[in-house]
Each structure stands twice: as C-alpha cells, then as structure tokens.
N, C-alpha and C. Protein backbone atom coordinates (compact mmCIF):
# COMPACT_ATOMS: atom_id res chain seq x y z
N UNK A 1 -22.85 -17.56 -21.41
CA UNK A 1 -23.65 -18.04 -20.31
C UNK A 1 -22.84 -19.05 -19.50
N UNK A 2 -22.90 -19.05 -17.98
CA UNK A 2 -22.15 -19.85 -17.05
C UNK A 2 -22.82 -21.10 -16.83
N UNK A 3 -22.36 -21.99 -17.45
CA UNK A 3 -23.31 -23.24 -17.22
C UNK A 3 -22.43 -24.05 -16.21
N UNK A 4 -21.66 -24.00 -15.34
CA UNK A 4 -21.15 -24.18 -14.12
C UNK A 4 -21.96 -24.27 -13.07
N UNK A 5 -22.39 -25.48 -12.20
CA UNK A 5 -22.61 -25.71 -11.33
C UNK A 5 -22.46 -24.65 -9.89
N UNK A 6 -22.95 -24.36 -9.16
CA UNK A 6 -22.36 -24.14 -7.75
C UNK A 6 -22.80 -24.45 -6.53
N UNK A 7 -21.88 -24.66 -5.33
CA UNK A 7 -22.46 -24.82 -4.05
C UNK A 7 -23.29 -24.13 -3.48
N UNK A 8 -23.66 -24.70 -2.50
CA UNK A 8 -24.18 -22.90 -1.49
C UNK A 8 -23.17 -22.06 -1.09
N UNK A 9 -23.62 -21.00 -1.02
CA UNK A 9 -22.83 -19.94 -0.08
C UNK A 9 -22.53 -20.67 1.18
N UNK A 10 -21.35 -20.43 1.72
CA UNK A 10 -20.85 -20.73 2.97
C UNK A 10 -21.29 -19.47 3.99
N UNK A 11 -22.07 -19.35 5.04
CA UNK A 11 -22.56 -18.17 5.85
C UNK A 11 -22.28 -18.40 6.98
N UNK A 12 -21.72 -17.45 7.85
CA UNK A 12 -21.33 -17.37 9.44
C UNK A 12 -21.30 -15.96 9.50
N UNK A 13 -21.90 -16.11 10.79
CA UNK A 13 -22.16 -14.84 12.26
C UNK A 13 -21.36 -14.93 13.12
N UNK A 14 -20.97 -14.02 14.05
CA UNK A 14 -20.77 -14.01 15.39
C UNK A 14 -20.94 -12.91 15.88
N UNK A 15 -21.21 -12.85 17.28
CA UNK A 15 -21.71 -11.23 18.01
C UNK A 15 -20.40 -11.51 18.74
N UNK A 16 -19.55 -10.14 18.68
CA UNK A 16 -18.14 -10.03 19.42
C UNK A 16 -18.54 -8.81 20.06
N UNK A 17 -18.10 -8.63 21.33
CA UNK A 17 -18.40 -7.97 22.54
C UNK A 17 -17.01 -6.85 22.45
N UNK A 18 -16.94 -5.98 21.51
CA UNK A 18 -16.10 -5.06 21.22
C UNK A 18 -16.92 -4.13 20.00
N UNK A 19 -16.30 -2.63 19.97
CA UNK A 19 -16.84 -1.92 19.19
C UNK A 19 -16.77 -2.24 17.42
N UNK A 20 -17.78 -1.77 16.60
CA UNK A 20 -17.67 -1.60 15.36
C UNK A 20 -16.12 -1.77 14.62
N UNK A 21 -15.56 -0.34 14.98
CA UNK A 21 -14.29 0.03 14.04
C UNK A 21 -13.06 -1.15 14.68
N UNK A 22 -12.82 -1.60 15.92
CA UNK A 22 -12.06 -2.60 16.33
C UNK A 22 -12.51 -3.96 15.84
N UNK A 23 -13.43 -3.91 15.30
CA UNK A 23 -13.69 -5.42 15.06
C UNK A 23 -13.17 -5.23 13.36
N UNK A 24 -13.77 -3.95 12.70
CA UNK A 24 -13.39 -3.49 11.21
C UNK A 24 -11.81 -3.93 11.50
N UNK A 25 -11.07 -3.53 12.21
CA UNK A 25 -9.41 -3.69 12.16
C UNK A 25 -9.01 -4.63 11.95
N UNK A 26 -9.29 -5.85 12.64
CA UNK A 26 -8.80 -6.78 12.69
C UNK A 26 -9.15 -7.46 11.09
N UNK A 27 -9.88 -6.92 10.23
CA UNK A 27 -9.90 -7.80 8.78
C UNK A 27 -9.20 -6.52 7.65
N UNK A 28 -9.20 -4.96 7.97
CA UNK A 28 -9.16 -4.10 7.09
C UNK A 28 -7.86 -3.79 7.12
N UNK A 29 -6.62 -4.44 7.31
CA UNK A 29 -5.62 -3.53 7.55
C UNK A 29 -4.18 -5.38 7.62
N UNK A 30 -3.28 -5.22 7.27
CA UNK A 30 -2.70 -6.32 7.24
C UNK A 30 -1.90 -6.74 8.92
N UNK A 31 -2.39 -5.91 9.55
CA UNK A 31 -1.48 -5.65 11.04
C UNK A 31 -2.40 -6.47 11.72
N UNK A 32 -4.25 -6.18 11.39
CA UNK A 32 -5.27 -6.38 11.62
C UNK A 32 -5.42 -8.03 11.72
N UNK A 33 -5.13 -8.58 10.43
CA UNK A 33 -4.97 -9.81 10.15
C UNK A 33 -3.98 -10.77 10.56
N UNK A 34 -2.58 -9.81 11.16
CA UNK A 34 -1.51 -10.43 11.75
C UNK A 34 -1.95 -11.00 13.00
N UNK A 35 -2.66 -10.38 14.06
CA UNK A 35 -3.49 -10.13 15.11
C UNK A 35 -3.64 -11.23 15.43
N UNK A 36 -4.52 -12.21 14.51
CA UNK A 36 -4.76 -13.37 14.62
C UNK A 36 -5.09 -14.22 13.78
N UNK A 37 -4.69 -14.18 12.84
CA UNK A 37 -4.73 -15.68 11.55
C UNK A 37 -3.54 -15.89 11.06
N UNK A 38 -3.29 -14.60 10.52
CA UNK A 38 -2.11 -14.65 9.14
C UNK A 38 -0.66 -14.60 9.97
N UNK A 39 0.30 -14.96 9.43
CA UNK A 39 1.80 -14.24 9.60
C UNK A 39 2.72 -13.88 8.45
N UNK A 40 2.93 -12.46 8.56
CA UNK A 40 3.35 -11.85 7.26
C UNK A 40 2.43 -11.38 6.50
N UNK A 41 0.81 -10.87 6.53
CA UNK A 41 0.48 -10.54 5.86
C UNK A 41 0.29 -9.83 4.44
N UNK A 42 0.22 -9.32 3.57
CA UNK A 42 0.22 -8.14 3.02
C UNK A 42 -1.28 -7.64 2.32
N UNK A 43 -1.73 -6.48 2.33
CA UNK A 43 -2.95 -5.68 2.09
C UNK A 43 -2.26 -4.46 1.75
N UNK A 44 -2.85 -4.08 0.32
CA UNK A 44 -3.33 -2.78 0.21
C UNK A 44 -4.54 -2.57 0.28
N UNK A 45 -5.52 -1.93 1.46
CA UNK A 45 -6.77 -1.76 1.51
C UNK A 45 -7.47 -0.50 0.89
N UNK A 46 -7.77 -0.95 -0.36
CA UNK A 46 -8.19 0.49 -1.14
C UNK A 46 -9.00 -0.55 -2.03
N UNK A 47 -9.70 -0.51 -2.97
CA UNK A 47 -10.37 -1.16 -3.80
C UNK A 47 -9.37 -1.46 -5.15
N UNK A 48 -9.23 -2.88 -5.51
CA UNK A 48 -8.36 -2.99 -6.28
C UNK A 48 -7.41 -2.99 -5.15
N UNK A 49 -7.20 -3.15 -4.81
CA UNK A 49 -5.59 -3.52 -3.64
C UNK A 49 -5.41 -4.94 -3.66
N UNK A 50 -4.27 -5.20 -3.56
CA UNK A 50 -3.56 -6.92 -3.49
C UNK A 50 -3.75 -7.11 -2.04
N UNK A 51 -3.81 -8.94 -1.80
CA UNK A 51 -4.24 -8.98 -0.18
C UNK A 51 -2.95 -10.39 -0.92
N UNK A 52 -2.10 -10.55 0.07
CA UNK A 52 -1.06 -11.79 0.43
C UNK A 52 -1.35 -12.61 1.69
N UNK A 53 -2.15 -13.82 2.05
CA UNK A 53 -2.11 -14.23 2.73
C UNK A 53 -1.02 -15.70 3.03
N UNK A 54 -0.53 -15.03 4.58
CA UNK A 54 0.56 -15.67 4.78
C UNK A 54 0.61 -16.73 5.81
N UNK A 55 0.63 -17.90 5.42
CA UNK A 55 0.65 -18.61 7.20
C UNK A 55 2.01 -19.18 7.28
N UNK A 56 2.82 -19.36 8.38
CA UNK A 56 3.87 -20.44 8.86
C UNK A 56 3.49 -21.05 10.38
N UNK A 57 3.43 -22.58 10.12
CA UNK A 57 3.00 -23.00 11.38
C UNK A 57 1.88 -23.00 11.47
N UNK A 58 0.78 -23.07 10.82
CA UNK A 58 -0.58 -22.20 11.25
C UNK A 58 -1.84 -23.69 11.58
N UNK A 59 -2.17 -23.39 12.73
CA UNK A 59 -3.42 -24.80 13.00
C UNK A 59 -2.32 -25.70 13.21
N UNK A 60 -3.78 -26.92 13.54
CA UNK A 60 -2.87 -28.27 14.49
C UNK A 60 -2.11 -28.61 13.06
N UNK A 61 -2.19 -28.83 12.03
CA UNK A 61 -1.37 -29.06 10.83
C UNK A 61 -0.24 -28.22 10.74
N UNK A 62 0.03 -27.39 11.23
CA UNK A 62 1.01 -26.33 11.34
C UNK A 62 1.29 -26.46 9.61
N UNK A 63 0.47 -25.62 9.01
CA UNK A 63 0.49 -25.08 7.78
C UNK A 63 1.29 -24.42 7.27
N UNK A 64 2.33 -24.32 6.70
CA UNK A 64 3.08 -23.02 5.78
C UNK A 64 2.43 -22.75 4.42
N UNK A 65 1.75 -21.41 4.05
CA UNK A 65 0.83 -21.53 2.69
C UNK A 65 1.07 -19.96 2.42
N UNK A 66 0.69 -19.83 1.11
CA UNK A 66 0.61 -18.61 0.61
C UNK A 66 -0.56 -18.34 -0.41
N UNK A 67 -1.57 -17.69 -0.44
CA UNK A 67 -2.88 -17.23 -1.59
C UNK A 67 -2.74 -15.91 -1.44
N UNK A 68 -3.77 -15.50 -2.13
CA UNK A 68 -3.53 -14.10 -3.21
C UNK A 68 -5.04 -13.68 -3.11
N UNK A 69 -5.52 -12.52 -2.71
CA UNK A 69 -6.68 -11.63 -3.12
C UNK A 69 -6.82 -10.50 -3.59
N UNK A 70 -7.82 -10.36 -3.61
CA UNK A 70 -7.65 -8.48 -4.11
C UNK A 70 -9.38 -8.37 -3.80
N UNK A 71 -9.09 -7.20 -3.06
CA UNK A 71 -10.26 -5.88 -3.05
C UNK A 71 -10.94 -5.80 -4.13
N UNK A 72 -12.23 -6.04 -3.56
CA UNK A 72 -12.94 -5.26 -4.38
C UNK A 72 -14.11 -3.91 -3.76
N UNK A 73 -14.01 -3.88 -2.39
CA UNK A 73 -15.16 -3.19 -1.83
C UNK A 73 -14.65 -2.95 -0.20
N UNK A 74 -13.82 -2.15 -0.27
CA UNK A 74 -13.73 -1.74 1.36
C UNK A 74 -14.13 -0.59 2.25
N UNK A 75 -15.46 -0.35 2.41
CA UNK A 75 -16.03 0.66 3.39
C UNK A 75 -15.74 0.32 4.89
N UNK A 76 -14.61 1.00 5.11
CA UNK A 76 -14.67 0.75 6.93
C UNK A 76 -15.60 1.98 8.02
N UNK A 77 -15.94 1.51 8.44
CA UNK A 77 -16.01 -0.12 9.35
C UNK A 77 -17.52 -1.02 9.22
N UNK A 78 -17.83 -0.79 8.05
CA UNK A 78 -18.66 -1.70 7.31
C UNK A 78 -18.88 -2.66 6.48
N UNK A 79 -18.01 -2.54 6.02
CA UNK A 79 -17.83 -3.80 5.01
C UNK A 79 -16.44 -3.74 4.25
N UNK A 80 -16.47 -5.27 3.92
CA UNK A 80 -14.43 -5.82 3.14
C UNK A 80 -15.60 -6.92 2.26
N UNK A 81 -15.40 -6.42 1.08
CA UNK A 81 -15.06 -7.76 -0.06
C UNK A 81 -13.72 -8.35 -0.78
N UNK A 82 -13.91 -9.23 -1.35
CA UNK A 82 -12.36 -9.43 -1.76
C UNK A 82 -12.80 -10.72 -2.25
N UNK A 83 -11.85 -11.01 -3.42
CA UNK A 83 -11.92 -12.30 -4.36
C UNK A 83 -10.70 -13.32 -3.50
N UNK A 84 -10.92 -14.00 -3.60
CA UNK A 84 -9.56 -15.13 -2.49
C UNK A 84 -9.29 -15.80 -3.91
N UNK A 85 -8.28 -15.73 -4.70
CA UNK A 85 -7.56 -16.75 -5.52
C UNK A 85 -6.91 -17.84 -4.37
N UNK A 86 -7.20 -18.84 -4.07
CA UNK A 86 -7.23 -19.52 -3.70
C UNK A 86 -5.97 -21.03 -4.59
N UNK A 87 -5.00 -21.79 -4.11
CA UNK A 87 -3.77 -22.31 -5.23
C UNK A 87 -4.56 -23.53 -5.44
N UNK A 88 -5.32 -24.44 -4.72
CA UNK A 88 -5.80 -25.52 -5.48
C UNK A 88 -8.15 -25.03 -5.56
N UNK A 89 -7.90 -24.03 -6.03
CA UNK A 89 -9.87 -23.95 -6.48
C UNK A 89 -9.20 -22.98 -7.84
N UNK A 90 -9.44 -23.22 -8.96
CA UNK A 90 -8.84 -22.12 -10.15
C UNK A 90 -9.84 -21.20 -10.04
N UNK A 91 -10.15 -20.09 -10.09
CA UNK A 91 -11.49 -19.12 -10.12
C UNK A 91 -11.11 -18.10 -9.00
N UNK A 92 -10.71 -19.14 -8.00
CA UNK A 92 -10.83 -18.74 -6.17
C UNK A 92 -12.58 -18.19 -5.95
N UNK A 93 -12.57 -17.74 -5.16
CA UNK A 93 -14.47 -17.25 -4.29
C UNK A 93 -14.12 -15.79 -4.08
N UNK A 94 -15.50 -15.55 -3.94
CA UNK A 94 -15.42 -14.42 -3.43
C UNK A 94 -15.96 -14.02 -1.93
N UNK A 95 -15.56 -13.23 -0.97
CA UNK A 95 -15.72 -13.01 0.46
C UNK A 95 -16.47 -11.78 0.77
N UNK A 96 -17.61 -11.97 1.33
CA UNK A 96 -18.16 -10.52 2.11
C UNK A 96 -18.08 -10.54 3.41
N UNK A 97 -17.61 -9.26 3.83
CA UNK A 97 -17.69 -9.94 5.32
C UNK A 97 -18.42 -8.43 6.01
N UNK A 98 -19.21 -8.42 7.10
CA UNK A 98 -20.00 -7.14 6.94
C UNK A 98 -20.09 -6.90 8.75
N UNK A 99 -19.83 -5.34 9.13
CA UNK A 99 -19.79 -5.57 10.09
C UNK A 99 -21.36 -4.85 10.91
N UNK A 100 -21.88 -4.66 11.77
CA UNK A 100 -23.23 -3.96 11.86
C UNK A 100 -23.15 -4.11 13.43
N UNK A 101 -23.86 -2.50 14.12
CA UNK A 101 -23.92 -2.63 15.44
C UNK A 101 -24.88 -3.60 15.94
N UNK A 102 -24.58 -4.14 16.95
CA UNK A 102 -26.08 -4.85 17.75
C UNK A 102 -25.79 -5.00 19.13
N UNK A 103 -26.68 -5.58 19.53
CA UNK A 103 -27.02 -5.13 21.03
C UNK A 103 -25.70 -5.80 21.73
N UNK A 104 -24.87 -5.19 22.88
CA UNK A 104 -23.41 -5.42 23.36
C UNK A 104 -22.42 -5.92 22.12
N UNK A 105 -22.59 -5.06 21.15
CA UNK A 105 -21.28 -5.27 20.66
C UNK A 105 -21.76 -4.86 18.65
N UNK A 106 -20.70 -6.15 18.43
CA UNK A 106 -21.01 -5.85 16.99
C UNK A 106 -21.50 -7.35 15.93
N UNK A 107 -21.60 -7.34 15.34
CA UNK A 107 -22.28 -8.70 14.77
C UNK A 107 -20.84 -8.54 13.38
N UNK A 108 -20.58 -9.43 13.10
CA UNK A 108 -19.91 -9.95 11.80
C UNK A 108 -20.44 -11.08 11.05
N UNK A 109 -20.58 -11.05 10.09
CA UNK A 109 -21.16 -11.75 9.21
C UNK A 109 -20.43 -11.74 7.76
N UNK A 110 -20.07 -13.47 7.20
CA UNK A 110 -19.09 -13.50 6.41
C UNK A 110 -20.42 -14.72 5.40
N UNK A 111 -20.04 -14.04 3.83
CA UNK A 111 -20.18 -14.79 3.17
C UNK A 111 -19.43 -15.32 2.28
N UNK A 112 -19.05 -16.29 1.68
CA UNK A 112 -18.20 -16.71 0.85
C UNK A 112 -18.58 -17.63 -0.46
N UNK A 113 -18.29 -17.40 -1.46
CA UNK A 113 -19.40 -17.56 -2.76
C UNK A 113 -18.31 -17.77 -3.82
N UNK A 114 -19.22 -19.33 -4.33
CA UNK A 114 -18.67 -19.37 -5.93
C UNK A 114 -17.19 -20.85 -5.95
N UNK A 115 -17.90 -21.29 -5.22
CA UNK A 115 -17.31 -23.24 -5.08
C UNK A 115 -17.63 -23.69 -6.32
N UNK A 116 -17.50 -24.47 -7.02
CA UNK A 116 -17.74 -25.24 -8.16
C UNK A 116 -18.12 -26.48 -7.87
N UNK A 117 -19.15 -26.92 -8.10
CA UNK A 117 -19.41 -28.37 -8.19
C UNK A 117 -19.16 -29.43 -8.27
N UNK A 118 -17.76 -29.48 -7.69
CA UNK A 118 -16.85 -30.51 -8.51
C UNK A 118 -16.09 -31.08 -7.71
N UNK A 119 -15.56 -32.51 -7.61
CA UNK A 119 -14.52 -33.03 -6.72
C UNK A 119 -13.81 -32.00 -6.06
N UNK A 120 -12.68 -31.30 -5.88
CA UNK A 120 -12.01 -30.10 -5.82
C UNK A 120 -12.89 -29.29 -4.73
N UNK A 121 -13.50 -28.53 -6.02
CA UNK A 121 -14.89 -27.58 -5.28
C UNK A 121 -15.27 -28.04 -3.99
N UNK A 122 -15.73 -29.38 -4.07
CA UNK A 122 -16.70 -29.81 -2.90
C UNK A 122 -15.86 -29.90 -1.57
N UNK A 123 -14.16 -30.40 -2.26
CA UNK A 123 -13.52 -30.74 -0.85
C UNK A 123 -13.23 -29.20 -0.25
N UNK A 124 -12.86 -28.03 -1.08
CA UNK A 124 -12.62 -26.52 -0.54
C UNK A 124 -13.90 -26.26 0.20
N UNK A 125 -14.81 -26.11 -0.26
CA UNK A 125 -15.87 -25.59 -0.03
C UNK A 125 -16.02 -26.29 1.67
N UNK A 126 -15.93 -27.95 1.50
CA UNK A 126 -16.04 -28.04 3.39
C UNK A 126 -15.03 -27.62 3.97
N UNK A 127 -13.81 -27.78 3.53
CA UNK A 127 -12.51 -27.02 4.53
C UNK A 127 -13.07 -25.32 4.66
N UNK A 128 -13.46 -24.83 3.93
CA UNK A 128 -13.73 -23.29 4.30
C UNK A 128 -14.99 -23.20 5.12
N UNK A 129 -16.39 -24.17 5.02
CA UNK A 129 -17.14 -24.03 5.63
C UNK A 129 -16.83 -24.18 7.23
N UNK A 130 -16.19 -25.15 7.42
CA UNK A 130 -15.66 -25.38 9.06
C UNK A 130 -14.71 -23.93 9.18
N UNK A 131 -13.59 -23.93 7.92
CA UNK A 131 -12.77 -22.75 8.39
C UNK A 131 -13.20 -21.29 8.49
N UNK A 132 -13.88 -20.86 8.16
CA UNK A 132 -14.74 -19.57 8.36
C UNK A 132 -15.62 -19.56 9.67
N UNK A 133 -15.89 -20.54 10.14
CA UNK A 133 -16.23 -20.54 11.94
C UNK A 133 -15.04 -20.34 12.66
N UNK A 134 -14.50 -21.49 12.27
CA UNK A 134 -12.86 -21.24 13.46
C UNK A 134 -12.74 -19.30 13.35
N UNK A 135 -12.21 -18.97 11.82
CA UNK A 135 -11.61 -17.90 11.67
C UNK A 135 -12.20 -16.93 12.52
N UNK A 136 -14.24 -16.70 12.21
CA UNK A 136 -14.77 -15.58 13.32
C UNK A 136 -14.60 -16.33 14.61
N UNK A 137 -14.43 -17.29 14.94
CA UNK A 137 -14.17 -17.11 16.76
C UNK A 137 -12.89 -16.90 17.01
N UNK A 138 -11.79 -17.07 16.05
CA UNK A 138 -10.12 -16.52 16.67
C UNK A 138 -10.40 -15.01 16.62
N UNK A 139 -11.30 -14.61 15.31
CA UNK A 139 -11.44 -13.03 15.68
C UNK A 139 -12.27 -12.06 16.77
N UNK A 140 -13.12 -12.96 17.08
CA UNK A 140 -14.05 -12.74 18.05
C UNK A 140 -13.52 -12.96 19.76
N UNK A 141 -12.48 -13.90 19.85
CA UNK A 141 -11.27 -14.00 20.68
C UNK A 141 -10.83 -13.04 20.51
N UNK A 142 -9.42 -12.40 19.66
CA UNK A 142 -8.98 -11.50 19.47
C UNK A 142 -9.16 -10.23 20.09
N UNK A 143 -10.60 -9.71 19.37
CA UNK A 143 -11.21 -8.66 19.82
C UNK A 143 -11.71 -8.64 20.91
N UNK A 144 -12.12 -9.99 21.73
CA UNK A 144 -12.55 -9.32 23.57
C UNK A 144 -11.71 -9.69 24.20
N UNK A 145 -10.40 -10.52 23.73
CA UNK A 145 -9.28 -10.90 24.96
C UNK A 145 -7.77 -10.28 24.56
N UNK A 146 -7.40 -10.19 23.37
CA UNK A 146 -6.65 -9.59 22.93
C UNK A 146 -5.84 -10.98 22.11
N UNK A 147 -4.50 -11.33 21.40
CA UNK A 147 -4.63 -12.00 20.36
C UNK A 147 -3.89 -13.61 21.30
N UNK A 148 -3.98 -14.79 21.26
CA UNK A 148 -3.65 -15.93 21.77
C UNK A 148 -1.99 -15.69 21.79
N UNK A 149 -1.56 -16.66 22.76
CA UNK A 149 0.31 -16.52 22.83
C UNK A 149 0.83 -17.55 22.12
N UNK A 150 1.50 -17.14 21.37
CA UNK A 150 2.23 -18.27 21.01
C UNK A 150 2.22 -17.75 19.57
C-alpha cells in the first residue's frame, strides 16, 4: 500500500486555432517537439518508446538539461501519455496530454500527476505548474504562427 502523500494534478487547456493532427505533431513525433521546446530531441513514438528531452539555451535562464521518458499510450491524434523521469523528483510524473475537436480549432488538454508531498515535490510541482502553461502557449504559438526565431 502507497502511503505517500500527493499533490494535485497540475491541469491546463488551450484552444489552438489549427487542425487536430497538426496540433497531434507538434507533441507525437521528436521533429514535433523540436518545433518548439526541445533541441535535440529524441522519441520513439510507439508505446514503450524512450522520449530524450533536450534543451540548450532554453528560457530566460537559458537552460542546458537533459530528462528521460517513455510512452506509455500514444493514439494519434488523440492522445500521448508518457512517464517524465524527471533528474531532481525520483519517481518522475506522469503526463496526459489529449487532443479533441472544438469549435475553430482544437482544444489540448494536459495533465500531469504524481508530485510527492515533499520539500522537492512541492518546489517541481510549482515549476511545472507555471511550466505546462508557458509550454501549451509556445505550442499553441507554434501551431497558428509557425515556430519563434531564434
């Protein structure tokens, strides 16, 4: 039995003014993710596939980092799960991110689950809660303007 504490789920929306399967791209595919977050990605998108996330330079901190996921659930252009091993949360979370038509466009919706209660926990859990907004509006950018310069 898990007698471990947890946070809430971290939850974000956005309605992006582009089709279903283009909005699926930009998270299902490592080219997808190059687009606009990652640099250097790597994905095998199959269930059970390794995900390498890569940043250099990345945000006003200009970040260089490297974490590790893996697939667990990829129906395109409906849905990507995936566990985020994450280098300072031991466990890492797990990510749903779901895509669904709606009126001018498509809706995305990301959940992210399984923070720990704990010093650590609490400080990830707000860096991802803010960072999972940024992330759907660079993608939501992305997809109706095409990807930022620089």
């Amino acid at each position: 039995m898990d007698l471990m504490r947890y946070l809430p789920d971290i939850e974000h929306a956005t309605l992006v003014r582009a089709p279903r399967a283009a909005c699926f791209a930009l998270f299902g595919s490592a080219a997808g993710w190059d687009r606009w977050f990652t640099q250097g990605m790597q994905m095998d998108p199959r269930p059970g596939g390794a995900m390498r996330f890569r940043w250099a330079g990345f945000g006003a901190d200009r970040i260089h980092a490297e974490e590790d996921g893996l697939i667990e659930v990829i129906e395109p252009p409906a849905r990507l799960v995936f566990r985020w091993q994450m280098q300072r949360l031991e466990g890492g979370t797990r990510v749903s991110l779901s895509f669904s038509d709606a009126p001018q466009g498509t809706r995305i919706s990301v959940c992210d689950q399984g923070y720990p209660d704990h010093d650590r926990g609490r400080r990830c859990w707000m860096d991802c809660a803010t960072g999972w907004g940024e992330a759907l509006t660079l993608a939501r950018f992305c997809a109706e303007s095409g990807p930022p310069a620089g």
